[in-house]
N, C-alpha and C. Protein backbone atom coordinates (compact mmCIF):
# COMPACT_ATOMS: atom_id res chain seq x y z
N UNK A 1 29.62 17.01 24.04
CA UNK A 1 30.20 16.94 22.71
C UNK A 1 29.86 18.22 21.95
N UNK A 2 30.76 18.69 21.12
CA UNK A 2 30.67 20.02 20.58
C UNK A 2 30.52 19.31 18.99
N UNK A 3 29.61 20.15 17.67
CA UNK A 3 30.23 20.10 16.59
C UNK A 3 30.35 21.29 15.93
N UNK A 4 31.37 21.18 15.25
CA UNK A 4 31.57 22.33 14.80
C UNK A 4 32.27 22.11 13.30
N UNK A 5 32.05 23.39 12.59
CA UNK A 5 32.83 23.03 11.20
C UNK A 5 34.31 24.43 10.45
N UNK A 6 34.67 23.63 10.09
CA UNK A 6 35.62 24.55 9.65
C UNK A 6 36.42 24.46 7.99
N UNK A 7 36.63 25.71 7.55
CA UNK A 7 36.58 25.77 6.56
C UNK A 7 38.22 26.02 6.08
N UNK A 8 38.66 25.27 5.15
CA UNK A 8 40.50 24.35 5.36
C UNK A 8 40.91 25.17 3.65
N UNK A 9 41.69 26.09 3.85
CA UNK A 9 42.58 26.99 3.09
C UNK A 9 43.91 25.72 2.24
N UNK A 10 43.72 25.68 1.74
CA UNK A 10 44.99 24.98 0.85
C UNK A 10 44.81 23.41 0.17
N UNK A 11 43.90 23.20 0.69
CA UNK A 11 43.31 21.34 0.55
C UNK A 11 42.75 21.51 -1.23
N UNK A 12 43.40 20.54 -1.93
CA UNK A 12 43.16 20.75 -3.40
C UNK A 12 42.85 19.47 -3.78
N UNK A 13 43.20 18.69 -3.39
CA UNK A 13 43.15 16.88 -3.78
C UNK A 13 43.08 15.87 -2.65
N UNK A 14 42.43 14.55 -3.17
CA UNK A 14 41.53 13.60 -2.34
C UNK A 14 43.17 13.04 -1.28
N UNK A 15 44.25 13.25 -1.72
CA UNK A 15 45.55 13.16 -0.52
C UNK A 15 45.49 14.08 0.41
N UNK A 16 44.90 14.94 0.44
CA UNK A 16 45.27 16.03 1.32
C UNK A 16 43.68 15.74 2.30
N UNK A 17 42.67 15.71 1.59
CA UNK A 17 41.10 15.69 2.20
C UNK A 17 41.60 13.94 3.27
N UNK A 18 42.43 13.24 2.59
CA UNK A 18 42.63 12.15 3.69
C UNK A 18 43.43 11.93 4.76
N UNK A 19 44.70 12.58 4.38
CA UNK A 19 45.11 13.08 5.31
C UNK A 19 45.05 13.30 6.82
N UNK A 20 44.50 15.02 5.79
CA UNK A 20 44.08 15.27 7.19
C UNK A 20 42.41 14.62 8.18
N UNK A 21 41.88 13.70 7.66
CA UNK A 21 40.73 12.86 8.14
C UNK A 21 41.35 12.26 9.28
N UNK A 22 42.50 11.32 8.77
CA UNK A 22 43.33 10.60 9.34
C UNK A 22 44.10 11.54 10.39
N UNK A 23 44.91 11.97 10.57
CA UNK A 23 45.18 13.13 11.69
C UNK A 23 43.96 12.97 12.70
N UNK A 24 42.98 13.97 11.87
CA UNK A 24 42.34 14.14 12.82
C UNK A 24 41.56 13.39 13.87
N UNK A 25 41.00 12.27 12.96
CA UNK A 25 40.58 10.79 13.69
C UNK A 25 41.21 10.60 14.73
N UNK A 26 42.80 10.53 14.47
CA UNK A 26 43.67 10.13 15.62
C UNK A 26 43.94 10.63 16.70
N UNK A 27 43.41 12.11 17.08
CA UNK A 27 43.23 12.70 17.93
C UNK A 27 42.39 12.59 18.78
N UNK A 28 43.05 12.70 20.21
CA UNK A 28 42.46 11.96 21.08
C UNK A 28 40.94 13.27 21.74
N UNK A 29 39.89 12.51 21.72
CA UNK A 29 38.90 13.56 21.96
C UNK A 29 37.58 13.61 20.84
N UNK A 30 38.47 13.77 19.48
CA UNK A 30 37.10 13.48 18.21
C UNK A 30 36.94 12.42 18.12
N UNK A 31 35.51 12.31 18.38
CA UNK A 31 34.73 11.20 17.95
C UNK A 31 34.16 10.69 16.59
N UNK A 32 34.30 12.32 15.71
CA UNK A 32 34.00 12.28 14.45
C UNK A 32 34.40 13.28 13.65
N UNK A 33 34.73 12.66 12.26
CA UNK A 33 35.49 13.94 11.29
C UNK A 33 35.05 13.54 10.10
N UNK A 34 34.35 14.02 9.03
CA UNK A 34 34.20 14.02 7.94
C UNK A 34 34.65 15.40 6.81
N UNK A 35 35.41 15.03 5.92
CA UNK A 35 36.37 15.94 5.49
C UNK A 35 35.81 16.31 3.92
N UNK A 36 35.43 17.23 3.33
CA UNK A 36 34.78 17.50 2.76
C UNK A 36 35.53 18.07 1.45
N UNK A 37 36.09 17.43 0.74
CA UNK A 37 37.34 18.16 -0.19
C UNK A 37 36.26 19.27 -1.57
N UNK A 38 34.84 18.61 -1.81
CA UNK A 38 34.41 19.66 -2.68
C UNK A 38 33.76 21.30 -2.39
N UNK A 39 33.58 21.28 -0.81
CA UNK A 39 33.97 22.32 -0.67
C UNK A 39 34.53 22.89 0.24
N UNK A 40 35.83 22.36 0.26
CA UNK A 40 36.97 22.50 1.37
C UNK A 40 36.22 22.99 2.85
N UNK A 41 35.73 21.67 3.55
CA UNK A 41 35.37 21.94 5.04
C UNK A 41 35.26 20.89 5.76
N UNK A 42 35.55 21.18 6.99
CA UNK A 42 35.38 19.35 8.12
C UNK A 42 34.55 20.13 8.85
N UNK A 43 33.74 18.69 9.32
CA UNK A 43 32.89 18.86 9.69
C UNK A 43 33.45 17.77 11.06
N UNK A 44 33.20 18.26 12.09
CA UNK A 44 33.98 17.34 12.92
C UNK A 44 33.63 17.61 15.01
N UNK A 45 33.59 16.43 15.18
CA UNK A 45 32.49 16.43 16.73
C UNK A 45 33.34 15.60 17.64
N UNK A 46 34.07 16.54 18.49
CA UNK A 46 34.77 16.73 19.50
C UNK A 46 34.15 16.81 20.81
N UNK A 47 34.97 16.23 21.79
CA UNK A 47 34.85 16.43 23.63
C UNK A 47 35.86 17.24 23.68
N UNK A 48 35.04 18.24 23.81
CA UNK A 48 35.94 19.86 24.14
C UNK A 48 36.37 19.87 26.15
N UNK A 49 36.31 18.78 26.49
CA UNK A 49 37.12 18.12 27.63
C UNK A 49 38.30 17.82 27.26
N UNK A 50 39.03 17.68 26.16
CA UNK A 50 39.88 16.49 25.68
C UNK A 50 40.40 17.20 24.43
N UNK A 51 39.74 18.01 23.82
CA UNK A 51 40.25 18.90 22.49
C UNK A 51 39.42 20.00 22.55
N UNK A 52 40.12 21.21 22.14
CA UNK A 52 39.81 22.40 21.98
C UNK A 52 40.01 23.27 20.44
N UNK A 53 39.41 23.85 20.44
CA UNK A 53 39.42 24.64 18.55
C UNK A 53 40.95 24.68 17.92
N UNK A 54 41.79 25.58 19.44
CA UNK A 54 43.27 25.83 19.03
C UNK A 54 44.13 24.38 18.34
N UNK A 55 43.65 23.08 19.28
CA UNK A 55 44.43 21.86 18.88
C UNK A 55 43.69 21.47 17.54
N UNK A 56 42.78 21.60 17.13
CA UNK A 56 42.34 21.27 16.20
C UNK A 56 42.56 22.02 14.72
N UNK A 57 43.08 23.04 15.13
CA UNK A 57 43.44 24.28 14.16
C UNK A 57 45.16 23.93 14.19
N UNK A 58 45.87 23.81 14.88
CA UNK A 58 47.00 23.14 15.60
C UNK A 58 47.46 22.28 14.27
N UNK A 59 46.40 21.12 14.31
CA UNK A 59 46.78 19.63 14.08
C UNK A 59 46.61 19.57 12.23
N UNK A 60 45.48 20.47 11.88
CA UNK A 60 45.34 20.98 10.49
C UNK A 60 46.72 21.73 10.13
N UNK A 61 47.16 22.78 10.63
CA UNK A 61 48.57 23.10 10.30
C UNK A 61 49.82 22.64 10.04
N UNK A 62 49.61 21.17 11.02
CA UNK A 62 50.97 20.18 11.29
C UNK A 62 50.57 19.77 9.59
N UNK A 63 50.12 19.81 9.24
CA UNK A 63 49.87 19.17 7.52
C UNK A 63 50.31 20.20 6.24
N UNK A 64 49.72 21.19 7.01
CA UNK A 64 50.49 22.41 5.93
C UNK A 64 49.24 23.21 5.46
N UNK A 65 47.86 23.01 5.77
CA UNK A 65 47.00 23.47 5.60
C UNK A 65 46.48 24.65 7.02
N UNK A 66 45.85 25.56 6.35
CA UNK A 66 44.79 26.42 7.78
C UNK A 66 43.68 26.19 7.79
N UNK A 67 42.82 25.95 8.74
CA UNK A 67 41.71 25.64 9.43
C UNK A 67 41.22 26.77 10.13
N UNK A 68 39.87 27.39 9.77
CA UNK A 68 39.10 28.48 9.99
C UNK A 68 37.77 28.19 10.59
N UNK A 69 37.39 27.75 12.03
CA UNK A 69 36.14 27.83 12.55
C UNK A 69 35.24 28.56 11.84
N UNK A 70 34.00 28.04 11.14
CA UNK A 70 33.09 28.89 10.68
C UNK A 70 31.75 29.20 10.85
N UNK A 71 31.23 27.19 11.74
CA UNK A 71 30.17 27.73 12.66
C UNK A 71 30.13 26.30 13.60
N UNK A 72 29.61 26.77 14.48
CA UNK A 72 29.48 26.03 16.39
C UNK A 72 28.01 25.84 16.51
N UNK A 73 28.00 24.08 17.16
CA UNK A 73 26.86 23.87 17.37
C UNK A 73 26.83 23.25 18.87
């Protein structure tokens, strides 16, 4: 399991911070996503077997927002 966090360009209100929670939840692979709207970042713990940074950066876009890896654990 990887975690990693990333820091989400355009997210302004608690619709958008749920959103994309929801997305991401639904993706098959994270086990965990906590979405952080006060200071725009998810924090989120993936089987990088099953999901990789690009789909996850991917799946933030399908919303209308960008997603910026900012640190790997």
């Amino acid at each position: 399991m990887k975690k990693a966090e990333y820091n989400v360009i355009g997210m302004h209100c608690v619709s958008c911070s749920t959103a994309i929670s929801k997305l991401l939840s639904k993706t098959k692979g994270v086990s965990d996503v906590e979405v952080r709207l006060s200071d725009s970042k998810i924090d989120i713990i993936y089987d990088e077997s099953l999901v990789d940074n690009k789909k996850i950066v991917e799946q933030v876009a399908r919303l209308g927002y960008k997603a910026v890896e900012s640190k790997t654990e």
